[in-house]
PDB file of N, CA and C in Angstrom:
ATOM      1  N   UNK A   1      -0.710 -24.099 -28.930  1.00  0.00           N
ATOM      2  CA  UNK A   1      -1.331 -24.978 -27.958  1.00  0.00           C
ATOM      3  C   UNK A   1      -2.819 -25.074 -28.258  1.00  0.00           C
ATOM      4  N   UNK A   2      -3.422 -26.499 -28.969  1.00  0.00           N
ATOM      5  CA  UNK A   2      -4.836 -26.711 -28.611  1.00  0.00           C
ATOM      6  C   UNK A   2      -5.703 -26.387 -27.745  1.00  0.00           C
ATOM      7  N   UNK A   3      -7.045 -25.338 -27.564  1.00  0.00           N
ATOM      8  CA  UNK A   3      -7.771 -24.796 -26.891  1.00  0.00           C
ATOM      9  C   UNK A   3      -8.379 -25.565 -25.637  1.00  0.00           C
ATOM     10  N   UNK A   4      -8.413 -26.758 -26.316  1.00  0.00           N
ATOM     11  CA  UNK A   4      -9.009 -28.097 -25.406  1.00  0.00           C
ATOM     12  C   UNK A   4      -8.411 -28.413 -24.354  1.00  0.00           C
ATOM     13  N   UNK A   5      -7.209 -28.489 -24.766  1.00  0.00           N
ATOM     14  CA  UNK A   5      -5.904 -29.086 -23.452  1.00  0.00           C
ATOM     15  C   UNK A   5      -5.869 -28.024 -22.703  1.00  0.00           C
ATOM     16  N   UNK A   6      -6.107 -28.202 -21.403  1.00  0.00           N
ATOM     17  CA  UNK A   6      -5.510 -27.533 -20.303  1.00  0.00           C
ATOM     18  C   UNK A   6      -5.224 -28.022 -19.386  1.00  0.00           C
ATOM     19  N   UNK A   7      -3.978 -27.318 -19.031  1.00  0.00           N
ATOM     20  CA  UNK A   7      -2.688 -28.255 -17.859  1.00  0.00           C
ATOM     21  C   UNK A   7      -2.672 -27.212 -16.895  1.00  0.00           C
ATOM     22  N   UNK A   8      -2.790 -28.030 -15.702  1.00  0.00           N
ATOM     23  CA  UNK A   8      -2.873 -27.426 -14.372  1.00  0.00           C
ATOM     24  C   UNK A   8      -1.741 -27.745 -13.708  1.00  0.00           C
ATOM     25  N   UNK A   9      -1.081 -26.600 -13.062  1.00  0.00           N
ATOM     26  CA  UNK A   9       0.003 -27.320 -12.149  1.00  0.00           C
ATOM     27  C   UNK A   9      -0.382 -27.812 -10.630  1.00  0.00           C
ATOM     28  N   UNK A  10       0.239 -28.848 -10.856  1.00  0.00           N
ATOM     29  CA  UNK A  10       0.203 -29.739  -9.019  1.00  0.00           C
ATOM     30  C   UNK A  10       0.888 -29.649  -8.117  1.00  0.00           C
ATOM     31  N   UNK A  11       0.453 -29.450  -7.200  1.00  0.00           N
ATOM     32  CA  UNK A  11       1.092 -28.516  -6.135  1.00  0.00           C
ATOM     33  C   UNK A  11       0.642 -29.286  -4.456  1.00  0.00           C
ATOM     34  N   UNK A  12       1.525 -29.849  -3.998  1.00  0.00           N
ATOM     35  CA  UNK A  12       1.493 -31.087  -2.356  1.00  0.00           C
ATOM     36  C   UNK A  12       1.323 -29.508  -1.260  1.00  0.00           C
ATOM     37  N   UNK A  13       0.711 -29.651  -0.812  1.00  0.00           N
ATOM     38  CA  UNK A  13       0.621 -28.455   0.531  1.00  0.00           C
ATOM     39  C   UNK A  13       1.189 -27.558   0.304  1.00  0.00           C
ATOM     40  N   UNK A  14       0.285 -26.625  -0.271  1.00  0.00           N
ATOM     41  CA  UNK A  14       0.861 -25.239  -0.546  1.00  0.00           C
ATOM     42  C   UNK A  14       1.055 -24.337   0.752  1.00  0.00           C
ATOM     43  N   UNK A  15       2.017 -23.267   0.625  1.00  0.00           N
ATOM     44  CA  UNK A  15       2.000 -22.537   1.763  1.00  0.00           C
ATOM     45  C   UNK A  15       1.738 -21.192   1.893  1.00  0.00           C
ATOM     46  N   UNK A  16       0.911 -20.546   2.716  1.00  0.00           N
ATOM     47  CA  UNK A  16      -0.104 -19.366   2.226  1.00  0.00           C
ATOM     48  C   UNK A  16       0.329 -18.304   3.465  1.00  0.00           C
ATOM     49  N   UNK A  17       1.913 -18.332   3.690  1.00  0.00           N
ATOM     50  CA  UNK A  17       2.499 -17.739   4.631  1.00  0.00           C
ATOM     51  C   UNK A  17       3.681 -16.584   3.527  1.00  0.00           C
ATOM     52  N   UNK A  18       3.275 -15.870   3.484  1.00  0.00           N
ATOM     53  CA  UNK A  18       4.680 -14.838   3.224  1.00  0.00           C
ATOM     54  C   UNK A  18       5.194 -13.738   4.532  1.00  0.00           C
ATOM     55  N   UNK A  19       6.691 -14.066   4.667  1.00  0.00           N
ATOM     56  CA  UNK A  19       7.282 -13.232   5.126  1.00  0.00           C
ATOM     57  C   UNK A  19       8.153 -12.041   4.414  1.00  0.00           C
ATOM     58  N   UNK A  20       8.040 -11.007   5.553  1.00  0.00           N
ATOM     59  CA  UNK A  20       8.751  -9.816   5.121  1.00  0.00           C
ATOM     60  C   UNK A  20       9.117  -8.464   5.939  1.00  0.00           C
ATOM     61  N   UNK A  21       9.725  -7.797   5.430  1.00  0.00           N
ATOM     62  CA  UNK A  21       9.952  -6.399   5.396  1.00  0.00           C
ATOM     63  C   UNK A  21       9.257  -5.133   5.498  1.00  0.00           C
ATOM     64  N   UNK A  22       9.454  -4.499   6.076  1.00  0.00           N
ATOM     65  CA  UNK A  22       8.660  -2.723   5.767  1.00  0.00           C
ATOM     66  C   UNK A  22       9.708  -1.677   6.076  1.00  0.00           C
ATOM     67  N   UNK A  23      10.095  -1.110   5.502  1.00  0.00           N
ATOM     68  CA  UNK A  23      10.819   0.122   5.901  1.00  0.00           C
ATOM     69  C   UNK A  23      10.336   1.337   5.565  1.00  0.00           C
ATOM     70  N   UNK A  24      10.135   2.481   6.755  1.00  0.00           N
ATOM     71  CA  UNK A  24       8.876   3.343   6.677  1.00  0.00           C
ATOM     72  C   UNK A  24       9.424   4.637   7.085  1.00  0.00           C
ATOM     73  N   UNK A  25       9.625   5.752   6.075  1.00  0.00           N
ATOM     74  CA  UNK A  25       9.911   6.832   6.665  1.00  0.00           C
ATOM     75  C   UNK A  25       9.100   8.120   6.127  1.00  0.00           C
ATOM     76  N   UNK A  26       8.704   9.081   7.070  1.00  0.00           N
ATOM     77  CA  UNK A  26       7.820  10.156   6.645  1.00  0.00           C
ATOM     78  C   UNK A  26       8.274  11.622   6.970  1.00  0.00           C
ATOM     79  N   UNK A  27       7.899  12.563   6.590  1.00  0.00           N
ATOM     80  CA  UNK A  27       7.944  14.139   6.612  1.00  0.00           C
ATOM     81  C   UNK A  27       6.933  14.346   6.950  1.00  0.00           C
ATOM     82  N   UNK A  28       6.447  15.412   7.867  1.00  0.00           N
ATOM     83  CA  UNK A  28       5.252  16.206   7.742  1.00  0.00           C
ATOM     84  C   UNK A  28       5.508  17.822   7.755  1.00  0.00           C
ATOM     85  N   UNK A  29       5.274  19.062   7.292  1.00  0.00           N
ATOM     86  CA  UNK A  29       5.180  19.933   6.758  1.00  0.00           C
ATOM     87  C   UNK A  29       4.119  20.841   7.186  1.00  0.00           C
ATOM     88  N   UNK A  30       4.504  21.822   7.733  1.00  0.00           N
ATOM     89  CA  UNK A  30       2.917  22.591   8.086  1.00  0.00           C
ATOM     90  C   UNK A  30       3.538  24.077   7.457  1.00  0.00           C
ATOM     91  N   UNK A  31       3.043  24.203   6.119  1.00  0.00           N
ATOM     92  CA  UNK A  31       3.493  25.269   5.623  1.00  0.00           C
ATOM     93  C   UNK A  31       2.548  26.446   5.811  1.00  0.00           C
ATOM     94  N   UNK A  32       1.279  26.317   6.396  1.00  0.00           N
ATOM     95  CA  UNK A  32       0.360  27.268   6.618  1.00  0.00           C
ATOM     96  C   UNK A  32       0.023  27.090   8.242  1.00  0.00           C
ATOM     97  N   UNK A  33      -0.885  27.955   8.719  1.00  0.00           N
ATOM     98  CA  UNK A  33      -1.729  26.969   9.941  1.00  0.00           C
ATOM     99  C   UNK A  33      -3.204  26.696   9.426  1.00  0.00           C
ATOM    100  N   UNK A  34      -3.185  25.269  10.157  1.00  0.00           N
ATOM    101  CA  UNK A  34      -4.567  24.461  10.206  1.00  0.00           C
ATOM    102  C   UNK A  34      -4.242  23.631   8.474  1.00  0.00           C
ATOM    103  N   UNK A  35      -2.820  23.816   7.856  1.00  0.00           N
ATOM    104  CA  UNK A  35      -2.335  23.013   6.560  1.00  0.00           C
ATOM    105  C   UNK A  35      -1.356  22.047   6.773  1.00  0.00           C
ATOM    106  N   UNK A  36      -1.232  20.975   6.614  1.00  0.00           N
ATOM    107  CA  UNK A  36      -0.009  20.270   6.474  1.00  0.00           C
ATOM    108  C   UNK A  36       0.041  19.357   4.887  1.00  0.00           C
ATOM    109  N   UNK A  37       1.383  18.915   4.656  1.00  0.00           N
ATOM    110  CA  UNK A  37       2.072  18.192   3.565  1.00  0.00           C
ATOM    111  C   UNK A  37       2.758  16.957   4.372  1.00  0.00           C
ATOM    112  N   UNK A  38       2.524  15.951   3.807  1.00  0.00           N
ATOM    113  CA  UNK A  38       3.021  14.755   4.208  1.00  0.00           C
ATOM    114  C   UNK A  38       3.670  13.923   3.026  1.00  0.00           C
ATOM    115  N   UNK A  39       4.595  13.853   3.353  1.00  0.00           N
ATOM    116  CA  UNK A  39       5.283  12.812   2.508  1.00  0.00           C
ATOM    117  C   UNK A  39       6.101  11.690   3.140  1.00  0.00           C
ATOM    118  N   UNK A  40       5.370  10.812   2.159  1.00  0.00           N
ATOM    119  CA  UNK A  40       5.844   9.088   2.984  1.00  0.00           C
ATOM    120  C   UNK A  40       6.952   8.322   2.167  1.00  0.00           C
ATOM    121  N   UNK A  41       7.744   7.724   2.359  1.00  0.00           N
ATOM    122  CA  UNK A  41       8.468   6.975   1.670  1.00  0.00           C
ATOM    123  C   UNK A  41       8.558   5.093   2.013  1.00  0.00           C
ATOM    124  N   UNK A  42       8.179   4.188   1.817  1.00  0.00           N
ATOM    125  CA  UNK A  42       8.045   3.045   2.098  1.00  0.00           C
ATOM    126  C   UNK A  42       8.568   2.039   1.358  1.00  0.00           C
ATOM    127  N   UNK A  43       9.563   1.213   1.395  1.00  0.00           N
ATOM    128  CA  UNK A  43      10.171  -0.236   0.519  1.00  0.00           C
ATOM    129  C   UNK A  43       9.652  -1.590   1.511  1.00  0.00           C
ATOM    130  N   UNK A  44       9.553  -2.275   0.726  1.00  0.00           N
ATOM    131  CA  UNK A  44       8.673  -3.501   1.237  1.00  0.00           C
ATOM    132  C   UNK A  44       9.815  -4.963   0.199  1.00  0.00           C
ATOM    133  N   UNK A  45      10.234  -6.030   1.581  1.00  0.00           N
ATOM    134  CA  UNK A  45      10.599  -6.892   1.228  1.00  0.00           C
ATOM    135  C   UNK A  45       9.636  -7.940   1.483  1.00  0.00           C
ATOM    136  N   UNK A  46       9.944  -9.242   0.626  1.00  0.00           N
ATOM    137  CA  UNK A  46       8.857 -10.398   0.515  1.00  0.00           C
ATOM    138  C   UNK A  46       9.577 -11.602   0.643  1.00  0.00           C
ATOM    139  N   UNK A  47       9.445 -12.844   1.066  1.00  0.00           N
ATOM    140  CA  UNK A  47       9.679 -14.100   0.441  1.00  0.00           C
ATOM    141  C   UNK A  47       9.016 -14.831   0.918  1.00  0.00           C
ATOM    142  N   UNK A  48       8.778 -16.106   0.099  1.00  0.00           N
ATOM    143  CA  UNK A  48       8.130 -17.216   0.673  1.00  0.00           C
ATOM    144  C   UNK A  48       8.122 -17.929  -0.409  1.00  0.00           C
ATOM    145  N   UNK A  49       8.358 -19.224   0.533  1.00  0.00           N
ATOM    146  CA  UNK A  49       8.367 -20.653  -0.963  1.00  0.00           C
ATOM    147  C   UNK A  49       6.348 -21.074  -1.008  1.00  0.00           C
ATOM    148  N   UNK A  50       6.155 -20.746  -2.019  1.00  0.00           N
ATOM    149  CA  UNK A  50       4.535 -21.200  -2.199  1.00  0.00           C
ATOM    150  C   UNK A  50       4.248 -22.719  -1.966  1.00  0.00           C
ATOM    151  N   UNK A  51       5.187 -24.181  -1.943  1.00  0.00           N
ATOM    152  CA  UNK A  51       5.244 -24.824  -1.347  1.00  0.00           C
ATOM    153  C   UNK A  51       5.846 -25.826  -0.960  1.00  0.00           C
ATOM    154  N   UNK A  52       5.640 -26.757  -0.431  1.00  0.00           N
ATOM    155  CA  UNK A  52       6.895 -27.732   0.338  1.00  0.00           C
ATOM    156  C   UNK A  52       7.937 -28.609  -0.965  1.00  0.00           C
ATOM    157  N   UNK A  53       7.247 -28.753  -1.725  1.00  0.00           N
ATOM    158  CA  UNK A  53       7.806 -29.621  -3.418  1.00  0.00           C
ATOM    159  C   UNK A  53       8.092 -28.664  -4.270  1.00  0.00           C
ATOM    160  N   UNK A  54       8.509 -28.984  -5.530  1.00  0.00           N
ATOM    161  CA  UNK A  54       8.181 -27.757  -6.809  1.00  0.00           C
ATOM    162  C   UNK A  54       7.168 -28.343  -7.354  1.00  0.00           C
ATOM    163  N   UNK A  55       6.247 -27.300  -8.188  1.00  0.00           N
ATOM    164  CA  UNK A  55       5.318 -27.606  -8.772  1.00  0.00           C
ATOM    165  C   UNK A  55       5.407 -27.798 -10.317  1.00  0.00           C
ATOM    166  N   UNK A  56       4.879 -29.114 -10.893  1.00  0.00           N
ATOM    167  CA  UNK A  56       5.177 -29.286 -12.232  1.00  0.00           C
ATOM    168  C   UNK A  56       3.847 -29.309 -13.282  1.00  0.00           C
ATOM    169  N   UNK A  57       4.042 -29.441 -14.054  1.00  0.00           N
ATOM    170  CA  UNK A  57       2.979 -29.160 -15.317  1.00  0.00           C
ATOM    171  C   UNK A  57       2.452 -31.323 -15.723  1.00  0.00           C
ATOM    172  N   UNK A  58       1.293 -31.562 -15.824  1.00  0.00           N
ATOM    173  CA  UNK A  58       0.862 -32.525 -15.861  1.00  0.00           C
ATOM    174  C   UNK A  58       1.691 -33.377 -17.215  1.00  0.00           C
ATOM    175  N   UNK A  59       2.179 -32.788 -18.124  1.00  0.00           N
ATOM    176  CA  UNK A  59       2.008 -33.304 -19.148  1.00  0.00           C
ATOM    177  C   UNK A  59       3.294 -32.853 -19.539  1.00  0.00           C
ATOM    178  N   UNK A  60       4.249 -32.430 -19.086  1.00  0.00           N
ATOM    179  CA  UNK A  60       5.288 -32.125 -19.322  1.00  0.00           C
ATOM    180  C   UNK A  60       6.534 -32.352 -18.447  1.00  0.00           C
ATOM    181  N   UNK A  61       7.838 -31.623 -18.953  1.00  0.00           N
ATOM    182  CA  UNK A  61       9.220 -32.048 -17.975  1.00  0.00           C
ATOM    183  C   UNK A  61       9.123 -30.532 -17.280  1.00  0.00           C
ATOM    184  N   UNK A  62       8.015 -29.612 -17.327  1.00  0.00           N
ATOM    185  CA  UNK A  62       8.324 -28.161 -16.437  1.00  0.00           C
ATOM    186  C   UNK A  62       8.501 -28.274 -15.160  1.00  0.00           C
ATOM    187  N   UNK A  63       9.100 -27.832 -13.836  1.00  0.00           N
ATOM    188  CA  UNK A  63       9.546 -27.715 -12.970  1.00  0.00           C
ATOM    189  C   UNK A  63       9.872 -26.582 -13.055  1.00  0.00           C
ATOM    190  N   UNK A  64       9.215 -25.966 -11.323  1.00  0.00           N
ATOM    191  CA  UNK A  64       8.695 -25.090 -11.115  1.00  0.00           C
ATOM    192  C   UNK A  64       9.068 -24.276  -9.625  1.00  0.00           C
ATOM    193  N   UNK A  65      10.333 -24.287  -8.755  1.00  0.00           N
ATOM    194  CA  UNK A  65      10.851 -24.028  -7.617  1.00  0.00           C
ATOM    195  C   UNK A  65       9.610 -23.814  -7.011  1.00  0.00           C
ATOM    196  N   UNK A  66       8.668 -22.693  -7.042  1.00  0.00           N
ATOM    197  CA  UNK A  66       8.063 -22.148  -6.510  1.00  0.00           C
ATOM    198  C   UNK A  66       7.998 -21.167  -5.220  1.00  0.00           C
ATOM    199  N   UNK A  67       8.883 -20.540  -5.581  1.00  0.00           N
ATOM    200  CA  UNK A  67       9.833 -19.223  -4.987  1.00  0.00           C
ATOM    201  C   UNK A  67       9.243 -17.791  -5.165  1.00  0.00           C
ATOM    202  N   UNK A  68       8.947 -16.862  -4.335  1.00  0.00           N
ATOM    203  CA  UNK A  68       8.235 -15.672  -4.820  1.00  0.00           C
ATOM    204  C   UNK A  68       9.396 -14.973  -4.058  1.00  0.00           C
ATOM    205  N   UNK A  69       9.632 -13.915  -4.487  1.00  0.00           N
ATOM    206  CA  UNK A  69      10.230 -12.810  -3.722  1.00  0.00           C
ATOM    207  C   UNK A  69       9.581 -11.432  -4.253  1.00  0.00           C
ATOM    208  N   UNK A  70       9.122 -10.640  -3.766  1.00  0.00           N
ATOM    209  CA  UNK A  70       8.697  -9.207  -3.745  1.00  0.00           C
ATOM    210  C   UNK A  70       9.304  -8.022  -3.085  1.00  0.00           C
ATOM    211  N   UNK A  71       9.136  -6.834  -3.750  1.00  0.00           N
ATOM    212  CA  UNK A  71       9.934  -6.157  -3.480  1.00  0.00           C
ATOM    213  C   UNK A  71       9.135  -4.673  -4.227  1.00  0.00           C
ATOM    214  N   UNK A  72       8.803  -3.571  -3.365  1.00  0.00           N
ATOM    215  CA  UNK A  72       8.332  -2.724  -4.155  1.00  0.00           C
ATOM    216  C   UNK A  72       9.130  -1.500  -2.862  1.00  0.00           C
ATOM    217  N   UNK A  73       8.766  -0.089  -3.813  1.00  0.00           N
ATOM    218  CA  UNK A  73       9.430   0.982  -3.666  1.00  0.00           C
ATOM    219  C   UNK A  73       7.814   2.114  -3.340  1.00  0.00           C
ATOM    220  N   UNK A  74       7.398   2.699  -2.616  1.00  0.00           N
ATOM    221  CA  UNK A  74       6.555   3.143  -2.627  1.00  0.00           C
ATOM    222  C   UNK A  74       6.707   4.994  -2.024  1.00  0.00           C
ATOM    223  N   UNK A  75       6.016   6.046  -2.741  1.00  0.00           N
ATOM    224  CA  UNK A  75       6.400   7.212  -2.308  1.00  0.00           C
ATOM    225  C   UNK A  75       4.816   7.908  -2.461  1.00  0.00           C
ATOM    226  N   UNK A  76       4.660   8.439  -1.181  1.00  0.00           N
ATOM    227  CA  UNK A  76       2.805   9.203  -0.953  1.00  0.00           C
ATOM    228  C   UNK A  76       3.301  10.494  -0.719  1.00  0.00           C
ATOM    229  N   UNK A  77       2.543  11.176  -1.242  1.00  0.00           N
ATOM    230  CA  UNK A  77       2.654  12.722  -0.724  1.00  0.00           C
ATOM    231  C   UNK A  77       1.105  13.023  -0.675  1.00  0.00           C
ATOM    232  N   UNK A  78       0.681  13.594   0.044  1.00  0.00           N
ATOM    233  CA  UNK A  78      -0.682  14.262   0.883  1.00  0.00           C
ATOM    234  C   UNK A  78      -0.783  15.454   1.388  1.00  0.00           C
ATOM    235  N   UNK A  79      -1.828  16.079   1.301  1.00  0.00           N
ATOM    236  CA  UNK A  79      -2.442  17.597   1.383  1.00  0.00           C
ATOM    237  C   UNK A  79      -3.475  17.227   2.730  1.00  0.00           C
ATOM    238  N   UNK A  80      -3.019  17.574   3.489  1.00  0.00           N
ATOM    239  CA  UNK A  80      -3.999  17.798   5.185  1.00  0.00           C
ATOM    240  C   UNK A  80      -4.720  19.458   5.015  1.00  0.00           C
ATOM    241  N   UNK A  81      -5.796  19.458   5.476  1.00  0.00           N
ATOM    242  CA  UNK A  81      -6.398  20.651   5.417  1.00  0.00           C
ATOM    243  C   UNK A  81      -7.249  20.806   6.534  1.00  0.00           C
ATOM    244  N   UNK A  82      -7.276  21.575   7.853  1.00  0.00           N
ATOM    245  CA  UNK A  82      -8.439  21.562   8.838  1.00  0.00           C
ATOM    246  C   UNK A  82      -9.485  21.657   8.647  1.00  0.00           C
ATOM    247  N   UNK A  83     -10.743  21.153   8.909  1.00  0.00           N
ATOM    248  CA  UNK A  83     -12.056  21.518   8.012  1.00  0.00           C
ATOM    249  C   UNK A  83     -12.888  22.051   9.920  1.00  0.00           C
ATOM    250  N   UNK A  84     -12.281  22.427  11.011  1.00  0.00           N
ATOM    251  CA  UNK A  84     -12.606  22.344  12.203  1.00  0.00           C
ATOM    252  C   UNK A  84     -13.077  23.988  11.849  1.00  0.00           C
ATOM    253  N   UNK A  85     -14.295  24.494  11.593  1.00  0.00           N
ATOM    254  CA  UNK A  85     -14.526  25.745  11.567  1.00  0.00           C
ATOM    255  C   UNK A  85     -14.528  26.449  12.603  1.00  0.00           C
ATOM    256  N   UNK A  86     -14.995  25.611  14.465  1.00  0.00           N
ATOM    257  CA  UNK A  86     -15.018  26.069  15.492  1.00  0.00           C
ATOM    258  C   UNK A  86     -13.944  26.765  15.724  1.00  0.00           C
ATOM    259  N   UNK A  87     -12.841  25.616  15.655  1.00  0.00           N
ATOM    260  CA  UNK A  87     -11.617  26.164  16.249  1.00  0.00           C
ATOM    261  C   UNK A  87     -11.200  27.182  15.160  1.00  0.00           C
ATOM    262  N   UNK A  88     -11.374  27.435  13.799  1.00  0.00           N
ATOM    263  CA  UNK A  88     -11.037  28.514  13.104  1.00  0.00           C
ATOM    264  C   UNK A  88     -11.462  30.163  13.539  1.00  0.00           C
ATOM    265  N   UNK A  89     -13.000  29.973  13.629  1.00  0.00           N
ATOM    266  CA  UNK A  89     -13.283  30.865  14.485  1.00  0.00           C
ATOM    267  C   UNK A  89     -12.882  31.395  16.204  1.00  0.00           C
ATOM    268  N   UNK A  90     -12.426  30.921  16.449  1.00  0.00           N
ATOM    269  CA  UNK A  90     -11.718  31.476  17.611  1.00  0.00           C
ATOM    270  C   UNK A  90     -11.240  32.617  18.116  1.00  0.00           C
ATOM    271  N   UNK A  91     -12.185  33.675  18.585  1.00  0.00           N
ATOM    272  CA  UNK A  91     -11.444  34.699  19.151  1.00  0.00           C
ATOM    273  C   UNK A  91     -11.895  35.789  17.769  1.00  0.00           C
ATOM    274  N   UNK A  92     -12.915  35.867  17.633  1.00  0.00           N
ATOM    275  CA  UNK A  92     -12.950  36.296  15.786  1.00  0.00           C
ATOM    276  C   UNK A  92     -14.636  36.951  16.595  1.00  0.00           C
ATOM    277  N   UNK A  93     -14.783  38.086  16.371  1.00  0.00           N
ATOM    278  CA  UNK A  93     -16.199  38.413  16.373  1.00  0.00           C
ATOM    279  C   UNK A  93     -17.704  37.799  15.593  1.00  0.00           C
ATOM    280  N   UNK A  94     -18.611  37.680  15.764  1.00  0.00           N
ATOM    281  CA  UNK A  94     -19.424  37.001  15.286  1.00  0.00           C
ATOM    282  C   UNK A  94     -20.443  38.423  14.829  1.00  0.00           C
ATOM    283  N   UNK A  95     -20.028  39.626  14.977  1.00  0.00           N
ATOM    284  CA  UNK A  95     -21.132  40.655  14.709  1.00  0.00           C
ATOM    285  C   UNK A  95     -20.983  41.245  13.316  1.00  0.00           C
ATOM    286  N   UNK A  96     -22.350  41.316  12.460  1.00  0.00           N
ATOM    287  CA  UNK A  96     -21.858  41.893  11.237  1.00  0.00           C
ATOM    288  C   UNK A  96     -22.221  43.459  11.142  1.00  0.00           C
ATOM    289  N   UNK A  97     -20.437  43.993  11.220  1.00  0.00           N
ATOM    290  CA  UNK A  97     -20.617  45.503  10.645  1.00  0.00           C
ATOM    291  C   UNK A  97     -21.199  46.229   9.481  1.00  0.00           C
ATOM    292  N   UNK A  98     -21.761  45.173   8.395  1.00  0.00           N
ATOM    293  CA  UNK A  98     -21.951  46.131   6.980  1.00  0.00           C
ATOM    294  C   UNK A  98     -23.543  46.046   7.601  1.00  0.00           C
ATOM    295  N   UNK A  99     -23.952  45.424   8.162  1.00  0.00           N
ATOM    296  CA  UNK A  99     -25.780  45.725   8.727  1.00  0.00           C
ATOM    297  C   UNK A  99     -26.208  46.857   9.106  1.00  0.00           C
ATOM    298  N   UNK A 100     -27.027  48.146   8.919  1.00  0.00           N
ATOM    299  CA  UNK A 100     -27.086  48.873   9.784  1.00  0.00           C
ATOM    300  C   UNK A 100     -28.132  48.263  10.451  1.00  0.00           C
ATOM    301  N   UNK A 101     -28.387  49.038  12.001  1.00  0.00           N
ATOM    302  CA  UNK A 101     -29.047  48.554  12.871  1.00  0.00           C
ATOM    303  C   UNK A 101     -30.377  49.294  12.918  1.00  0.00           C
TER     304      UNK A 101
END
């Protein structure tokens, strides 16, 4: 293909709406205290026609539905850690024994 030519596809009222899916399930884990583990699991459905016609190439016989469907699989796992020093200290003396007085 010549560098010069460039073909754009044409496209009558596009549509900038996708519908879909989420399916969402999680664990949480507190294998210590003031620790947790989280693990997420998430699949995601998609569709949407991008627009009311198909879209074709200026200069050619291409035809183009213009159909998207998506679809992904997604898995998080995460490390929670308390960083609340107050509440760590709790109930914990504040006097230091190696000092003599």
């Amino acid at each position: 293909m010549d560098e010069s030519s460039t073909e754009e596809m044409l496209v009558e009222r596009p549509n900038r709406l996708l519908f879909g899916l989420n399916f969402v399930g999680g664990i949480v884990v507190e294998p210590a205290p003031r620790q947790r583990v989280m693990l997420t699991l998430r699949y995601e459905l998609g569709h949407t026609y991008m627009a009311k016609s198909d879209g074709e190439l200026e200069s050619s016989y291409f035809l183009d539905p213009l159909q998207s469907r998506n679809r992904g699989f997604r898995v998080s796992l995460a490390y929670l850690y308390d960083l609340k020093t107050e509440e760590r200290n709790k109930g914990k003396s504040t006097i230091d024994r190696r000092s003599p007085k």
